[in-house]
Protein backbone atom coordinates (compact mmCIF):
# COMPACT_ATOMS: atom_id res chain seq x y z
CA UNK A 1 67.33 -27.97 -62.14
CA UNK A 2 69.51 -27.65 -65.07
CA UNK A 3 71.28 -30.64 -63.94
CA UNK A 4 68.53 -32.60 -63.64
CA UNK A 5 67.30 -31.67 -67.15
CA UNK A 6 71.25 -32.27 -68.49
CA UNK A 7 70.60 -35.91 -66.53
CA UNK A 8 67.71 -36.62 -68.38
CA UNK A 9 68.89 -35.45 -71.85
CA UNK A 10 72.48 -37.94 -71.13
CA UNK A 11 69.77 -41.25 -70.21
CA UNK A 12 67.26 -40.89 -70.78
CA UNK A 13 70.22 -42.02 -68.55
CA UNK A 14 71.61 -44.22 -70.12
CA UNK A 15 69.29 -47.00 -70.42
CA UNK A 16 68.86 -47.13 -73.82
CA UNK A 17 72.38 -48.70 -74.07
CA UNK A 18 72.03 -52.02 -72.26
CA UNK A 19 75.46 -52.63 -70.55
CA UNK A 20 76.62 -55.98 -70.21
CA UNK A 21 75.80 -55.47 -66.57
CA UNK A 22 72.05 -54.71 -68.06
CA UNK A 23 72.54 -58.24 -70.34
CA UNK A 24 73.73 -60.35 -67.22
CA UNK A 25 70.94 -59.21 -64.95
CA UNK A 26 68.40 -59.87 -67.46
CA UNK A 27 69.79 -63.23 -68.16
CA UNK A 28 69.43 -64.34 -64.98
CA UNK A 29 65.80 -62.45 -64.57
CA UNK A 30 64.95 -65.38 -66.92
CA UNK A 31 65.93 -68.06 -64.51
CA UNK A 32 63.68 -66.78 -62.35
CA UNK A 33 59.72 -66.46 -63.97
CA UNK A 34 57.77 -64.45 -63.28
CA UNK A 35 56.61 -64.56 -59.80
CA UNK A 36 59.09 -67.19 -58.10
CA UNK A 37 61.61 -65.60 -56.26
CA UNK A 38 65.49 -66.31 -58.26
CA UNK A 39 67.08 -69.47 -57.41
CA UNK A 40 70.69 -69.93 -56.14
CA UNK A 41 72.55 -69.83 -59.61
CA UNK A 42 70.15 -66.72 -60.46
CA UNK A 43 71.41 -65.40 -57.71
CA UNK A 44 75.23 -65.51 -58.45
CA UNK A 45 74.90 -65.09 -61.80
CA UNK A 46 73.40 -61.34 -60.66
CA UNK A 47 76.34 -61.29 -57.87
CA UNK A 48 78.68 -61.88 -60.76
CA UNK A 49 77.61 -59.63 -63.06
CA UNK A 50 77.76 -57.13 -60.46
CA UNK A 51 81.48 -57.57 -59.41
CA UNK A 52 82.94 -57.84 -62.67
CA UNK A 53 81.50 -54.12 -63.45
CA UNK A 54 81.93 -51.74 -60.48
CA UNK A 55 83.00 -49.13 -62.77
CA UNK A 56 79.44 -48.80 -64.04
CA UNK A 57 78.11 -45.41 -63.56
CA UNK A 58 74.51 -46.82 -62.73
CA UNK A 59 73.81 -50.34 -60.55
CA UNK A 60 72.35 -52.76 -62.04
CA UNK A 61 69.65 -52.38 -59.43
CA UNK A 62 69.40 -48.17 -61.13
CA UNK A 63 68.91 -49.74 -64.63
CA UNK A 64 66.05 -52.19 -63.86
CA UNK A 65 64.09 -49.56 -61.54
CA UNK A 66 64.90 -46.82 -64.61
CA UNK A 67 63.52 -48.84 -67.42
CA UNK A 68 60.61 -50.59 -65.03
CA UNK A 69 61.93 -54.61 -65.09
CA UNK A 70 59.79 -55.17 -61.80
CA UNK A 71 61.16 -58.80 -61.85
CA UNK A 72 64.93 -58.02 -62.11
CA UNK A 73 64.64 -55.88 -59.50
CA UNK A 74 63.14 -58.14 -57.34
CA UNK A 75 65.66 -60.33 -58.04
CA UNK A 76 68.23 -57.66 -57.70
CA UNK A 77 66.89 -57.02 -54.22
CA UNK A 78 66.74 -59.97 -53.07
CA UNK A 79 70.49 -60.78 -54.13
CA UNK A 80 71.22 -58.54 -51.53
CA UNK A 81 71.77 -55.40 -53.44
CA UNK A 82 71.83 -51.78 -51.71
CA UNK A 83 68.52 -50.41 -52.11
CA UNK A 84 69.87 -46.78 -51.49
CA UNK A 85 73.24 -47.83 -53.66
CA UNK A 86 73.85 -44.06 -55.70
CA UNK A 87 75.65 -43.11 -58.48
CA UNK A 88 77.92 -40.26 -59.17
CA UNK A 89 75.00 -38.28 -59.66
CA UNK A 90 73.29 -39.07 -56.78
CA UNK A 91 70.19 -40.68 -57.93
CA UNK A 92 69.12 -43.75 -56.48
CA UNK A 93 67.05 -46.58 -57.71
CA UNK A 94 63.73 -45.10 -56.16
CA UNK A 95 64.71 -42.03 -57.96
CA UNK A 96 65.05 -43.67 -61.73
CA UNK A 97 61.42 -45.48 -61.39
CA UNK A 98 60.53 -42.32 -60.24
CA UNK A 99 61.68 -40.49 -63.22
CA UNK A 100 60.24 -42.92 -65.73
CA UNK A 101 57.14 -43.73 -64.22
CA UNK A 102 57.99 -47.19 -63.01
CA UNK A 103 54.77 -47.59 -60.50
CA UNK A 104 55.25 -51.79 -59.33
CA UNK A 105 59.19 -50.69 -58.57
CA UNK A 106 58.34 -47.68 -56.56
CA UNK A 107 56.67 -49.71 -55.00
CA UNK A 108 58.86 -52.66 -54.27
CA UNK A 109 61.47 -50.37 -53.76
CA UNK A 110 59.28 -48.37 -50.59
CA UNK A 111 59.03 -51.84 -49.67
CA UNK A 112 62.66 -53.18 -49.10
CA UNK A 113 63.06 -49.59 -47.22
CA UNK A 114 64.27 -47.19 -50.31
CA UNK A 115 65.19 -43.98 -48.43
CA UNK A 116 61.84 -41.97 -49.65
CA UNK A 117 63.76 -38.46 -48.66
CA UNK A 118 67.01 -38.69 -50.17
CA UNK A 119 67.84 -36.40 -52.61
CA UNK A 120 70.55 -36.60 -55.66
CA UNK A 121 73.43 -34.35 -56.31
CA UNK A 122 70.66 -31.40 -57.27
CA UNK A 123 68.60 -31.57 -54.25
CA UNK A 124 65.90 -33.60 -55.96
CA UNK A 125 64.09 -35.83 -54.28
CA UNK A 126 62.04 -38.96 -55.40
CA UNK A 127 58.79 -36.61 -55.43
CA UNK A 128 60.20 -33.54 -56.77
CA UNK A 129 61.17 -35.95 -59.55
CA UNK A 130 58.04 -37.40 -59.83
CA UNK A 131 56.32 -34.60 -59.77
CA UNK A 132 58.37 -32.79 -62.73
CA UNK A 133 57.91 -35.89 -64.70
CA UNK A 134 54.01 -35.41 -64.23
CA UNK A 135 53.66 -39.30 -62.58
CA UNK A 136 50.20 -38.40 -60.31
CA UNK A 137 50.27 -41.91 -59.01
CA UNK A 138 53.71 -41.89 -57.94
CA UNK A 139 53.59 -39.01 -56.75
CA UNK A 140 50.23 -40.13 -54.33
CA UNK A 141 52.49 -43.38 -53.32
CA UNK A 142 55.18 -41.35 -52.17
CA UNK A 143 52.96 -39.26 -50.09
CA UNK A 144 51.42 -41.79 -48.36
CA UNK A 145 54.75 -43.53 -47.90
CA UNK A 146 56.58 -39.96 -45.94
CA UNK A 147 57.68 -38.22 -48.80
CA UNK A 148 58.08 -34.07 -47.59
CA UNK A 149 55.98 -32.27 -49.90
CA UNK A 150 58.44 -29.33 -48.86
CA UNK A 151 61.51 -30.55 -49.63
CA UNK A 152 63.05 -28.31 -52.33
CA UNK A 153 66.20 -28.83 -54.43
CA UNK A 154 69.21 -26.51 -54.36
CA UNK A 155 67.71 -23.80 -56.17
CA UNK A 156 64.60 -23.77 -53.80
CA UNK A 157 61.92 -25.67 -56.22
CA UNK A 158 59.64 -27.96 -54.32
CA UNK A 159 57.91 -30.24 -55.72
CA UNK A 160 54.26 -27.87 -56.39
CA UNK A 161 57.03 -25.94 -58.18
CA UNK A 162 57.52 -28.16 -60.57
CA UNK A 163 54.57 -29.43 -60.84
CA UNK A 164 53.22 -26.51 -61.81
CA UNK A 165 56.00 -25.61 -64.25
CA UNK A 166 55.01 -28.62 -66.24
CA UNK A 167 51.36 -27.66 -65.91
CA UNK A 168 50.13 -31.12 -64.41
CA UNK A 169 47.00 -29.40 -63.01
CA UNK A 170 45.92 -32.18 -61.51
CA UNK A 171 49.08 -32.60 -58.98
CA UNK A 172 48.46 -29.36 -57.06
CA UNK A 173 45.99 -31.10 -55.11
CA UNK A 174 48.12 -34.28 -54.25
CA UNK A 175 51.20 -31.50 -53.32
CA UNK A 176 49.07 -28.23 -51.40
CA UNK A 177 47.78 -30.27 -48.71
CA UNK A 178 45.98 -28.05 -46.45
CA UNK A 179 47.54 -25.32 -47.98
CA UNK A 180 50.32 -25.56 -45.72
CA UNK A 181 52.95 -24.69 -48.26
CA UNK A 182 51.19 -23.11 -51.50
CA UNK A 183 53.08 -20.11 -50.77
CA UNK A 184 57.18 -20.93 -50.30
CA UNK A 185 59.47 -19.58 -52.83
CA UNK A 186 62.71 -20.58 -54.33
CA UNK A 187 65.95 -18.71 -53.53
CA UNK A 188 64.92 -16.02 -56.58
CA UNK A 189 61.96 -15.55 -54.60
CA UNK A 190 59.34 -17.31 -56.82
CA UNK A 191 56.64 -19.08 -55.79
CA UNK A 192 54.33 -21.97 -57.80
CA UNK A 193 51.57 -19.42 -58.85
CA UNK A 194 54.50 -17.52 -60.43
CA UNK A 195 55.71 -20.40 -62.30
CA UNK A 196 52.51 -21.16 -63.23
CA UNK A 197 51.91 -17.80 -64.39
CA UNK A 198 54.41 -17.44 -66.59
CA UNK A 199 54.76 -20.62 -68.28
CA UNK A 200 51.62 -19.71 -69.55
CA UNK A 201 49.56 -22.52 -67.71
CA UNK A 202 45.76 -21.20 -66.71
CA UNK A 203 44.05 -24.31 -65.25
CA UNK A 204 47.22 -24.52 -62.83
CA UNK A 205 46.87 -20.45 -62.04
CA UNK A 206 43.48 -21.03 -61.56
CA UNK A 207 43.82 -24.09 -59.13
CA UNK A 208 46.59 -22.29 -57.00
CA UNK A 209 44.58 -19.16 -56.67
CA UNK A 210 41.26 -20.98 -55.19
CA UNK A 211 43.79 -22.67 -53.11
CA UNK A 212 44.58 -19.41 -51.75
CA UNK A 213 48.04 -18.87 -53.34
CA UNK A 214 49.06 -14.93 -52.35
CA UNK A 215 48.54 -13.06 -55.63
CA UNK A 216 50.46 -10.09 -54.95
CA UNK A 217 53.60 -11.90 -52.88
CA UNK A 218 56.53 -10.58 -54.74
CA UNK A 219 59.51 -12.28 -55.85
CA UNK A 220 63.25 -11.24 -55.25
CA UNK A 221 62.83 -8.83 -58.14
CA UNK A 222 59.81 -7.37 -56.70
CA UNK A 223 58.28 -9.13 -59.52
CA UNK A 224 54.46 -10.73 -58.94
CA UNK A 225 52.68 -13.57 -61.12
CA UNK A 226 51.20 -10.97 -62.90
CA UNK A 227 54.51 -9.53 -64.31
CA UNK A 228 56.04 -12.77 -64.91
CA UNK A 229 52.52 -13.33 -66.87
CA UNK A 230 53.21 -10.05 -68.59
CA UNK A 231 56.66 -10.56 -69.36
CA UNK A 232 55.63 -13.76 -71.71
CA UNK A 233 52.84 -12.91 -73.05
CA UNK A 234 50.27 -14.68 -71.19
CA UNK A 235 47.19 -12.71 -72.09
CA UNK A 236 44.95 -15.33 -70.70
CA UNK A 237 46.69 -15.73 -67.42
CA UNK A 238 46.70 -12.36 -67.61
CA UNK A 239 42.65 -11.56 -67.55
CA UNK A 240 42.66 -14.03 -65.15
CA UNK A 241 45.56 -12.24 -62.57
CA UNK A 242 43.50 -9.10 -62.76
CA UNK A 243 39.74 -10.69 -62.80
CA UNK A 244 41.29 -12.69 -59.05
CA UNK A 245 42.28 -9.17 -57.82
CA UNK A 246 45.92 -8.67 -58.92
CA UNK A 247 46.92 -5.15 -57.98
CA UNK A 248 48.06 -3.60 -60.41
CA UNK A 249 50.09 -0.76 -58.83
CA UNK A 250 52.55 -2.95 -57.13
CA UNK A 251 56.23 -1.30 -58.23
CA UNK A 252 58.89 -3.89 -58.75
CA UNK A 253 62.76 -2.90 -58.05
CA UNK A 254 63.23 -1.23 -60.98
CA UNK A 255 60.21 0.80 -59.72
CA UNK A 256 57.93 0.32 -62.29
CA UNK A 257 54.37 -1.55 -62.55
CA UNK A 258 52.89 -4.00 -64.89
CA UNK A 259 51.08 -1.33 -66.37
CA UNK A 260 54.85 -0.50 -67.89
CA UNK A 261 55.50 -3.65 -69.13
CA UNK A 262 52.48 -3.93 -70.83
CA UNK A 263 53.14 -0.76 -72.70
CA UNK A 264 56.65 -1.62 -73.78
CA UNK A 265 55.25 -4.73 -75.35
CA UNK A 266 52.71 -2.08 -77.01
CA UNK A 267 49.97 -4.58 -76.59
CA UNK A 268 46.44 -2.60 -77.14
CA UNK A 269 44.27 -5.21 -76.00
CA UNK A 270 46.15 -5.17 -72.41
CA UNK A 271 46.54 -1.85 -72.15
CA UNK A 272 42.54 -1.21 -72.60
CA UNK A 273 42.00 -4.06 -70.54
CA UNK A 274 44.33 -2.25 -67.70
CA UNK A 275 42.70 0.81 -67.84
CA UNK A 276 39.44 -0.81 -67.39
CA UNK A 277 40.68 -1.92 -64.25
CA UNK A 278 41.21 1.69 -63.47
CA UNK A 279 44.69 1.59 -63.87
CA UNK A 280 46.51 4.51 -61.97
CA UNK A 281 48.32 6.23 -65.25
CA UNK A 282 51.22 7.24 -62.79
CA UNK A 283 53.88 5.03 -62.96
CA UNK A 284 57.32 4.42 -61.47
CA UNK A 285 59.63 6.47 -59.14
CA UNK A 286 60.31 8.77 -62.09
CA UNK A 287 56.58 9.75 -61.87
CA UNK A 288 56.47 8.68 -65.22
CA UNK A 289 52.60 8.67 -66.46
CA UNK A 290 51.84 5.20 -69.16
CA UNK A 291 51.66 7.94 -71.79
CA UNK A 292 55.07 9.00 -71.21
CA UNK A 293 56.31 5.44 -71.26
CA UNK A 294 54.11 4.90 -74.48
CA UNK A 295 55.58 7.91 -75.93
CA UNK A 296 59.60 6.70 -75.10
CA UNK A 297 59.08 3.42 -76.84
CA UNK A 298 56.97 4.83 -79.78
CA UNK A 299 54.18 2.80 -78.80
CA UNK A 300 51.22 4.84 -81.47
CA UNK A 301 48.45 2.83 -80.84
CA UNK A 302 48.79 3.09 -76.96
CA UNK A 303 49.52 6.92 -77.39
CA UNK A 304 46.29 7.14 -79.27
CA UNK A 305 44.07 4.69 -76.89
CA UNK A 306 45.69 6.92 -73.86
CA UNK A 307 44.79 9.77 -75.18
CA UNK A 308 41.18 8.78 -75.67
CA UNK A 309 41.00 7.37 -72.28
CA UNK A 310 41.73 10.94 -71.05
CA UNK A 311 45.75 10.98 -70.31
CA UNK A 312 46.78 14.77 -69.28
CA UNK A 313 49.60 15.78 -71.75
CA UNK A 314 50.43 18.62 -69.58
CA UNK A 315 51.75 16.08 -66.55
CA UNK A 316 55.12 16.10 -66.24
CA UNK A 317 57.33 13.33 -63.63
CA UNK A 318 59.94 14.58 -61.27
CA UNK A 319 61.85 16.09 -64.20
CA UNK A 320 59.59 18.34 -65.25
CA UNK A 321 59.12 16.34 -68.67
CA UNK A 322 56.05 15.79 -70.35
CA UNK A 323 55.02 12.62 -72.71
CA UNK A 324 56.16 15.32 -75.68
CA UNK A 325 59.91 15.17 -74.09
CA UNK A 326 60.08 11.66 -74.36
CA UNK A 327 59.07 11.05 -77.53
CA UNK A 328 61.10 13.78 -78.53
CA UNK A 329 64.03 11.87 -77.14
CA UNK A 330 63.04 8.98 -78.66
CA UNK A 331 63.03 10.46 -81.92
CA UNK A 332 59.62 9.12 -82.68
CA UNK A 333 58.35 11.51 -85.43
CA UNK A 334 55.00 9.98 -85.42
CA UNK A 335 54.14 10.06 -81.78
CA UNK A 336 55.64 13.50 -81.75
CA UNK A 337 53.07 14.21 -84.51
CA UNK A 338 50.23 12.87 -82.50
CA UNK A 339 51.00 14.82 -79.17
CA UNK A 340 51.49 17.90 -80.74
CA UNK A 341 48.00 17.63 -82.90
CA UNK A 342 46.49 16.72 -79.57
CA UNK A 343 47.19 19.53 -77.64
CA UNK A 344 50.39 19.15 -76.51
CA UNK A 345 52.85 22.09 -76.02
CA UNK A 346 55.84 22.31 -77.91
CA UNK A 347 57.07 25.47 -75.34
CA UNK A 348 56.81 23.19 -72.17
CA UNK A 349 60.42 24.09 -69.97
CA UNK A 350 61.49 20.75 -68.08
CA UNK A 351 63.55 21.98 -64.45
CA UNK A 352 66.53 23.04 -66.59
CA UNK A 353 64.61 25.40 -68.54
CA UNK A 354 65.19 22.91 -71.67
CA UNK A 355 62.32 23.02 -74.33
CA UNK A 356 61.58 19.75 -76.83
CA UNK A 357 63.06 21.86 -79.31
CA UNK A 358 66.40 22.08 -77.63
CA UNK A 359 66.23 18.33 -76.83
CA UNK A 360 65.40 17.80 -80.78
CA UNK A 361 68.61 19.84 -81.59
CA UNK A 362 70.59 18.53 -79.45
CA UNK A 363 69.40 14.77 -81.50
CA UNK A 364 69.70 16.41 -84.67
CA UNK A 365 66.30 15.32 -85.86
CA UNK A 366 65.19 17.33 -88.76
CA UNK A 367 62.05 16.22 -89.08
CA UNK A 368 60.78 16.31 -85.38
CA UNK A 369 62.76 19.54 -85.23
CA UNK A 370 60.27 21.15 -88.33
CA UNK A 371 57.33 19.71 -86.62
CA UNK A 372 57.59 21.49 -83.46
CA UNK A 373 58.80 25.15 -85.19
CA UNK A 374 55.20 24.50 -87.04
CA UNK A 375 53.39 24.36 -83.96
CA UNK A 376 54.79 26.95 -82.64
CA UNK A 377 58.01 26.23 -80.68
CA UNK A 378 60.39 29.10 -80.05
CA UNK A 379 63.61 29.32 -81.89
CA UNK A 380 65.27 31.82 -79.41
CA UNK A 381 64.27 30.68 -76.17
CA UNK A 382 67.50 29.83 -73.93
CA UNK A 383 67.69 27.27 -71.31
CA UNK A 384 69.45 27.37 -67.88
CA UNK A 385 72.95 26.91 -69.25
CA UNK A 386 72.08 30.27 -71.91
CA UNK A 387 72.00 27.62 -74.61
CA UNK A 388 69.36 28.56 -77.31
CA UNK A 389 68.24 25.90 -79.87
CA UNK A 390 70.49 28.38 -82.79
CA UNK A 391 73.19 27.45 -80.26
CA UNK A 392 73.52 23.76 -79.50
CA UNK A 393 72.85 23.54 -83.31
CA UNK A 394 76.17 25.59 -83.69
CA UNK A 395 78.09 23.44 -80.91
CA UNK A 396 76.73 19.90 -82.36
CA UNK A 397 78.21 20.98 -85.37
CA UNK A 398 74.38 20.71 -87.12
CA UNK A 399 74.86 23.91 -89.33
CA UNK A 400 71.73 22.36 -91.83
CA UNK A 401 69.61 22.31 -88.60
CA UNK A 402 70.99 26.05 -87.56
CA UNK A 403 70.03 27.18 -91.13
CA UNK A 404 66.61 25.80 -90.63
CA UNK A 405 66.08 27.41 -87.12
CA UNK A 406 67.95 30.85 -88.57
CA UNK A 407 65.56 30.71 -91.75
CA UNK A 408 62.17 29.81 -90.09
CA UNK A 409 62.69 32.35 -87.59
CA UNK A 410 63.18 34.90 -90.96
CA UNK A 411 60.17 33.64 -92.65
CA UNK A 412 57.74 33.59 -89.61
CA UNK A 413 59.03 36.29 -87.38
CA UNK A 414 59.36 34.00 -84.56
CA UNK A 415 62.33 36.66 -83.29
CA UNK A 416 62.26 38.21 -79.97
């Protein structure tokens, strides 16, 4: 695909600079009018223009089909040149009127036997071409003429693919016949409803999932359309995924859910909207529960929404850490603050007897380290290497921190 889009940004290929090939050929269109077919010296004077520039990257048969000059390719054709004549790229003449939309040369070209199926140097075909470049009509001409609605480029687009990707709505019809094919991926695993998806495009989404398009079929990532809707910020396509019945618990090979995603974009409306849909809070292989995940990126407004939605601070994943441990880690003294006026327990031990307090010493955060000796956390509590929080202040080399552990244990008597 990305030579096909470095194609089109060279031409648009080309054309704009008439060759003298491009001068010659329209020359001797002139000799012919508009509907006769070219005399004898029209003829040669085409022939001749032709052999004195071989080197030219297009034919002159590629640069009338490209910029749509129905009668010089007529003429062109009936000179005798190649129909299926290719250049180094491997586009053909069918391929160019294709690309810009040239309707009566299609045409003429399907005619004088164009090769409907071959594809250029990319694996694109006339259709897939046609169908990225959003021509409906061509794209209906080249059905009816043979063209494979399945044949995909190198990197396994079909044409629905790209269809899609440029949101032309309207094609998915023309392309899903039957809805044989609605449901092939590329080689990354992707399939049209995920392109859709993610480029943002609803009315295609829509279309593909009434066509039956598999909602939950996961890409090579483990990825569905509702991630890749996720990832850019879809929100529409979103509410649409999960109205059409997009689970939501699906884990992708990183072993999270889209529930996650949405989090680390700390966007409140989805994450209300998820939990609506009865989002399972769980999350991962870690175990890791949304507020724990809300908690590690510092996400506040999640943290608070979770909480009202009735998240259990006390679960812990396969660690034995709880949402406070993670936001400890993240040094996030705010969503500390919130867990800990919420209930949370600043004398939770994860499975190697390590408190948040240790992990905050260990950081060296100050701040996060006063707010849980305030609510409570013990200052002489050892962990299951006999490291106390006095101690891996002394080993980190944090002698303020051990001052402020050694003094608030003075003050408050928190002293075994």
């Amino acid at each position: 695909m990305n030579g096909f889009k470095c194609a089109c940004q060279a031409h648009q290929f080309g054309f704009s600079n008439e060759s003298s090939v491009g001068n010659k050929v329209k020359a001797a269109s002139v000799l012919i009018g508009s509907n006769k077919p070219p005399d004898a010296h029209a003829q040669n004077s085409i022939k001749n223009a032709w052999r004195e520039n071989t080197s030219e990257p297009n034919t002159p048969l590629m640069l009338a089909a490209g910029q749509g000059r129905f009668q010089e390719v007529v003429a062109l054709l009936q000179a005798g040149h190649n129909v299926n004549e290719k250049n180094h790229q491997g586009y053909s003449a069918l391929m160019y009127a294709s690309l810009q939309g040239s309707i009566n040369c299609v045409k003429i070209l399907i005619k004088r036997q164009a090769d409907i199926n071959d594809v250029n140097n990319f694996g694109m075909s006339a259709l897939n071409i046609a169908a990225y470049s959003g021509f409906d009509e061509i794209v209906d001409i080249l059905l009816k003429n043979g063209a494979d609605p399945c044949r995909a480029s190198h990197s396994g687009r079909t044409p629905l693919m790209n269809a899609v990707f440029q949101g032309r709505n309207d094609m998915i019809a023309l392309l899903t016949h039957n809805n044989l094919h609605i449901n092939t991926s590329d080689k990354s695993g992707k399939t049209a409803l995920m392109y859709a998806a993610r480029r943002g495009h609803y009315e295609c989404v829509k279309r593909l999932l009434t066509q039956e398009a598999d909602i939950n079929i996961q890409d090579n990532e483990g990825n569905t359309a509702l991630f890749h809707a996720i990832f850019e910020g879809h929100n529409a396509v979103v509410i649409l995924l999960l109205r059409m019945g997009a689970n939501i618990h699906v884990l992708n090979v990183k072993g999270v859910t889209a529930f996650n995603y949405v989090s680390a974009q700390r966007n409140l409306s989805m994450i209300t909207l998820f939990l609506e849909c009865n989002a399972n809070l769980e999350l991962g292989q870690t175990h890791a529960t949304e507020l724990m995940c809300a908690a590690r990126y510092g996400n506040l407004e999640s943290i608070r929404v979770l909480i009202t939605s009735g998240a259990v601070l006390e679960d812990v994943d396969i660690y034995g850490r709880t949402a406070l441990f993670y936001a400890v880690q993240a040094g996030c003294v705010e969503a500390v603050y919130l867990l800990l006026k919420a209930g949370a327990k600043p004398g939770a031990l994860d499975m190697m007897a390590t408190t948040c307090l240790m992990h905050a010493c260990w950081g060296g955060d100050k701040n996060i380290i006063i707010l849980l000796l305030q609510h409570g956390a013990e200052v002489d509590s050892t962990d299951g290497f006999d490291f106390s929080p006095k101690g891996i202040a002394i080993a980190r080399g944090f002698l303020d921190i051990y001052n402020i552990l050694v003094t608030f244990d003075y003050l408050f008597g928190k002293s075994s």
